[in-house]
Protein backbone atom coordinates (compact mmCIF):
# COMPACT_ATOMS: atom_id res chain seq x y z
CA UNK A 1 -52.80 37.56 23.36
CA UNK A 2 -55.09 39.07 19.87
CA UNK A 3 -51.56 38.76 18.67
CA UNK A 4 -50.42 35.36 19.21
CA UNK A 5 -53.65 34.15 18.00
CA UNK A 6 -53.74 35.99 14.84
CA UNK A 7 -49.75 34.91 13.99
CA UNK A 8 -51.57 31.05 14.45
CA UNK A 9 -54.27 31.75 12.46
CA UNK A 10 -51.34 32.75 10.19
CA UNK A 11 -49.24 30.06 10.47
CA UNK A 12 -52.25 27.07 10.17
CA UNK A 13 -53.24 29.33 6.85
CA UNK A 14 -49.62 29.18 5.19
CA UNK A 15 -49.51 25.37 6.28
CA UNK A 16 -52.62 24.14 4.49
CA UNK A 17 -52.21 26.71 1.51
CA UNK A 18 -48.22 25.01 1.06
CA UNK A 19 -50.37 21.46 1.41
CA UNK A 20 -52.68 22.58 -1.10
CA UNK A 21 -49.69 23.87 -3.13
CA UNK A 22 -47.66 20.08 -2.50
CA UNK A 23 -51.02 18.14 -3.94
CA UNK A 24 -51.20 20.17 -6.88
CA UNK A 25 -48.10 19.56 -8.14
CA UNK A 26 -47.86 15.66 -6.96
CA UNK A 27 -50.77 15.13 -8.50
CA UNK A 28 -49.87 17.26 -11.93
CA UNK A 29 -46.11 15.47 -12.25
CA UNK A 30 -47.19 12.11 -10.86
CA UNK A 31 -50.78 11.12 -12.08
CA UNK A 32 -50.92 7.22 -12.37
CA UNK A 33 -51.72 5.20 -15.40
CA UNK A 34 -54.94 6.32 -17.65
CA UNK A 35 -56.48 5.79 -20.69
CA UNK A 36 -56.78 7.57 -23.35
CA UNK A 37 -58.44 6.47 -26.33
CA UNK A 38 -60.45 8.32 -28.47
CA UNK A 39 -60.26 11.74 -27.04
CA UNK A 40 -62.17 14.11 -29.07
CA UNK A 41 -63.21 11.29 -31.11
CA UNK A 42 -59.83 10.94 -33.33
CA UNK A 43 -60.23 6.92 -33.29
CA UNK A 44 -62.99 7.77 -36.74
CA UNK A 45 -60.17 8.47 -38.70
CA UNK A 46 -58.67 5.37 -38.23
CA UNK A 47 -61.96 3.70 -37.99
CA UNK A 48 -63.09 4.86 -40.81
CA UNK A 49 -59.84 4.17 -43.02
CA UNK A 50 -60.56 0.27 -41.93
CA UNK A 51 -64.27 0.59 -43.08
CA UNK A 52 -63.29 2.28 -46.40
CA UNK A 53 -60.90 -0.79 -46.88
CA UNK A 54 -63.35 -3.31 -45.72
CA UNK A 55 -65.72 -2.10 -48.08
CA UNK A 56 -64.10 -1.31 -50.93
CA UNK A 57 -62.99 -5.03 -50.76
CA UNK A 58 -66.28 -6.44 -49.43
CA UNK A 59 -64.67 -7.66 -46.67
CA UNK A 60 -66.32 -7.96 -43.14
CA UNK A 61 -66.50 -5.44 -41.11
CA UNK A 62 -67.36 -5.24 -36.92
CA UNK A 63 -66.81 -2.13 -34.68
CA UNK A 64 -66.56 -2.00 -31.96
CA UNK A 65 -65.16 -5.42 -30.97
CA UNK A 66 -65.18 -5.88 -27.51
CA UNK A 67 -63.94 -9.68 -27.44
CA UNK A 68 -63.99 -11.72 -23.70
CA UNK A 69 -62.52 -15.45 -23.46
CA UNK A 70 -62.39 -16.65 -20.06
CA UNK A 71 -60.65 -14.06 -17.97
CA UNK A 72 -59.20 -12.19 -21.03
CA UNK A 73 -60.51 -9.88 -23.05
CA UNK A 74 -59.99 -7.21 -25.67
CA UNK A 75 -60.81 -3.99 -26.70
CA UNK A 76 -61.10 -3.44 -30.07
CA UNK A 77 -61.91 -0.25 -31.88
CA UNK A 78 -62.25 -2.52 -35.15
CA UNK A 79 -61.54 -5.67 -36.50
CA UNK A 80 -61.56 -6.68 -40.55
CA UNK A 81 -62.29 -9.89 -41.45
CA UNK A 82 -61.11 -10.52 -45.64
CA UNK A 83 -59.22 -13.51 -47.58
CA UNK A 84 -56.04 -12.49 -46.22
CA UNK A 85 -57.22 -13.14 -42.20
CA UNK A 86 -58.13 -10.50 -39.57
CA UNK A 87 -57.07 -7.20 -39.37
CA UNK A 88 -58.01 -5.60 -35.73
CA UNK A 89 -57.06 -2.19 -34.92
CA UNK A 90 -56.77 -0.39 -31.56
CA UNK A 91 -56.91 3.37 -31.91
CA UNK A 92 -55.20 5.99 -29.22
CA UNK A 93 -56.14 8.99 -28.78
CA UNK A 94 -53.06 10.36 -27.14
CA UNK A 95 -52.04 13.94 -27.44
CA UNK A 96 -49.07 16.00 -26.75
CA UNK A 97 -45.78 14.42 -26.58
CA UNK A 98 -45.30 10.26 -26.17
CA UNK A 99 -41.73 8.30 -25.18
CA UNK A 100 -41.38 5.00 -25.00
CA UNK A 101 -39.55 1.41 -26.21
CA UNK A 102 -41.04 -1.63 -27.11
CA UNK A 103 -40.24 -3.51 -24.14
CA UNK A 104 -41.56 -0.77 -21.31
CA UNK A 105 -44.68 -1.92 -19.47
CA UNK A 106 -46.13 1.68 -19.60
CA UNK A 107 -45.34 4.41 -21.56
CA UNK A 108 -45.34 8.26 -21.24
CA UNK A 109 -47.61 11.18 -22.20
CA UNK A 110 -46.13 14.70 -21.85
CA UNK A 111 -48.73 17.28 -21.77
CA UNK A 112 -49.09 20.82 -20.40
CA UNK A 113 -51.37 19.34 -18.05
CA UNK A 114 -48.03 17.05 -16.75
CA UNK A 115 -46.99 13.13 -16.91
CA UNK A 116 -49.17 10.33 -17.28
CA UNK A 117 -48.46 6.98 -18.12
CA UNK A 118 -50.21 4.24 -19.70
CA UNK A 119 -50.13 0.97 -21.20
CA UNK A 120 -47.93 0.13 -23.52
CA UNK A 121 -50.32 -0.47 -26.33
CA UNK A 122 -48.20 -2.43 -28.62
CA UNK A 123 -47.90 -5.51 -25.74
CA UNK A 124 -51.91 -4.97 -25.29
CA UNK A 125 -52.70 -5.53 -29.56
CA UNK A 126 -50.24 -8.74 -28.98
CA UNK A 127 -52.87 -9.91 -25.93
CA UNK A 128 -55.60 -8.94 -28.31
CA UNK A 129 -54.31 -11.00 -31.00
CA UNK A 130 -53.96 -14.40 -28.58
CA UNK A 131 -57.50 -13.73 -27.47
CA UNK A 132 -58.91 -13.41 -31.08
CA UNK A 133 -57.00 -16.59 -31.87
CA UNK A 134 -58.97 -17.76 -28.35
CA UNK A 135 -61.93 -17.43 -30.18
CA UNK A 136 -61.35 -18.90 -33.62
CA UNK A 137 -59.71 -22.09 -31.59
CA UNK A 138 -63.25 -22.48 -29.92
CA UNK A 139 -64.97 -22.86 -32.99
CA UNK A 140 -62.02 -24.78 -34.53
CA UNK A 141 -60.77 -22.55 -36.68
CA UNK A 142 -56.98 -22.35 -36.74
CA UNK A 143 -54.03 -21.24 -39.09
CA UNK A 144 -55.85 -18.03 -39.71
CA UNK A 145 -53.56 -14.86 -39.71
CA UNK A 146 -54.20 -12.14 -37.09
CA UNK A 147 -52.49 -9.00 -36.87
CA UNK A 148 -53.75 -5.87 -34.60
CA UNK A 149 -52.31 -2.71 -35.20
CA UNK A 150 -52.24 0.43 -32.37
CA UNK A 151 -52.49 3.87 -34.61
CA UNK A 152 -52.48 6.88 -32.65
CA UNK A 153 -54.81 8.90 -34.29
CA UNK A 154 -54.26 12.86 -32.88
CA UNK A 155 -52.49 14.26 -36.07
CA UNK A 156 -50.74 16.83 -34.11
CA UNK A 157 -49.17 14.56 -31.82
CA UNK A 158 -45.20 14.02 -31.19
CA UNK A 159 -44.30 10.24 -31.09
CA UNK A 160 -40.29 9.96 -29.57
CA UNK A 161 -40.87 6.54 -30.01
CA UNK A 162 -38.47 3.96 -32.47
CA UNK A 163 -39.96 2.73 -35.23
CA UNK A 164 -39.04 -0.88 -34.19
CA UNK A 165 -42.12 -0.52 -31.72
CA UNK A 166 -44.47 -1.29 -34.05
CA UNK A 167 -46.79 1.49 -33.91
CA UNK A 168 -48.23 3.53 -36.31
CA UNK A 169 -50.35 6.66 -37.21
CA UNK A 170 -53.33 7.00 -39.86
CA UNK A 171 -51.30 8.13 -42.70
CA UNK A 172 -49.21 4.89 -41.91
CA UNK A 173 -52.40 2.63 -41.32
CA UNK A 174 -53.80 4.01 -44.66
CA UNK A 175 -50.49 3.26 -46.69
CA UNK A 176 -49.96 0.06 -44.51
CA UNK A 177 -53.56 -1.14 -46.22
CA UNK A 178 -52.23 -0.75 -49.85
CA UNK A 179 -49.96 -3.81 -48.78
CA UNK A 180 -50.16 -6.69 -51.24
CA UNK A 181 -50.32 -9.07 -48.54
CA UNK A 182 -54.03 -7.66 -47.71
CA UNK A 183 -54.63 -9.07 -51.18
CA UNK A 184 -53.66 -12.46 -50.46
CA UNK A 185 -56.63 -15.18 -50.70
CA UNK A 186 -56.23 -18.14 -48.18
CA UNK A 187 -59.58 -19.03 -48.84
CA UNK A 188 -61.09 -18.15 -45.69
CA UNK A 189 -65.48 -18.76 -45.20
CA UNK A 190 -66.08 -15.09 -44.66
CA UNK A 191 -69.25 -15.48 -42.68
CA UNK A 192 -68.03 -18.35 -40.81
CA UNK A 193 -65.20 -16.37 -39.24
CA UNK A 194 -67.17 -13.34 -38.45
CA UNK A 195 -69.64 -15.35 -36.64
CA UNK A 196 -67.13 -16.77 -34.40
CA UNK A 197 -65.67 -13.28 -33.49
CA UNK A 198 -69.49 -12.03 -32.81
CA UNK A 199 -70.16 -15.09 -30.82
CA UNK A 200 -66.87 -13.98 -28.63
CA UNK A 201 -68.32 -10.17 -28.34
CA UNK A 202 -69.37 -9.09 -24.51
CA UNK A 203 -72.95 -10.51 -24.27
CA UNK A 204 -72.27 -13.09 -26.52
CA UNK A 205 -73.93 -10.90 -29.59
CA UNK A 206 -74.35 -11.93 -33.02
């Protein structure tokens, strides 16, 4: 009978160990969508590149920019306001290893802690940029150019991503700025425009 007993004792053991086991890896191989921006605080790099260029050229300047029209919204980690339009940026702190084409919903993060996916963030700057253009409409201000950029910013990690995609990294984002076309003068009211963008902040801040 002590026998029996202790070979179910056994058995239940082995059974929720193996369960324990079966969770682990599920949960390392098959962990849904996250978010990862600015882990370890990599975004300042690409932050601060915008700022540099912003100043330097005594353009405008608002970080964060959490912008919300209606039932859209955008998360900013920067947006640059100068003669040549509006320059946002969205910065990723993604490490490890990242796959993905410019027409996947998500894409993937390889890691030693396993497989995520996320977002793809090329499609979410192209929301962002309808939602600043949102904004300007409401305070009738159109045929302003908007551009948002996603930089990953870890410099150790391994994009097998094409080039076509769009993305770019803070070496690229700081060459990207010496651009002629960030020279151009369409004669925007400086103020003007960064008011509406604060006015469209969360809260409504100015």
């Amino acid at each position: 009978m002590d026998e029996i007993v202790a070979i179910i004792i056994l058995l239940v053991a082995i059974v929720v160990l193996l369960a324990f086991v079966g969770i682990y890896f599920y949960r390392k191989h098959h962990i849904p969508m996250v978010r990862q921006k600015d882990k370890n605080n990599k975004a300042g790099r690409a932050v601060a590149a915008l700022q540099s260029f912003a100043r330097g050229n005594r353009f405008r300047f608002i970080a964060p920019a959490h912008l919300v029209r209606g039932d859209k919204e955008a998360r900013l980690d920067a947006i640059v306001v100068g003669y040549f339009g509006i320059l946002g940026l969205v910065a990723l702190g993604y490490n490890g290893e990242i796959y993905g084409e410019a027409g996947d919903a998500q894409w993937l993060q390889v890691t030693d802690d396993g497989r995520r996916y996320f977002d793809n963030p090329v499609v979410e700057a192209a929301a962002a940029v309808r939602v600043i253009r949102d904004a300007l409409f409401e305070k009738k201000l159109r045929k302003i150019p908007v551009e948002v950029v996603a930089v990953f910013t870890d410099p150790k990690v391994q994009l097998a991503l094409p080039r076509s995609t769009g993305h770019l990294t803070v070496k690229d984002l700081k060459r990207q700025l010496r651009k002629e076309k960030y020279l151009d003068d369409t004669r925007l009211d400086l103020d003007e425009v960064e008011n509406a963008l604060r006015a469209a902040l969360a809260g409504g801040n100015v």
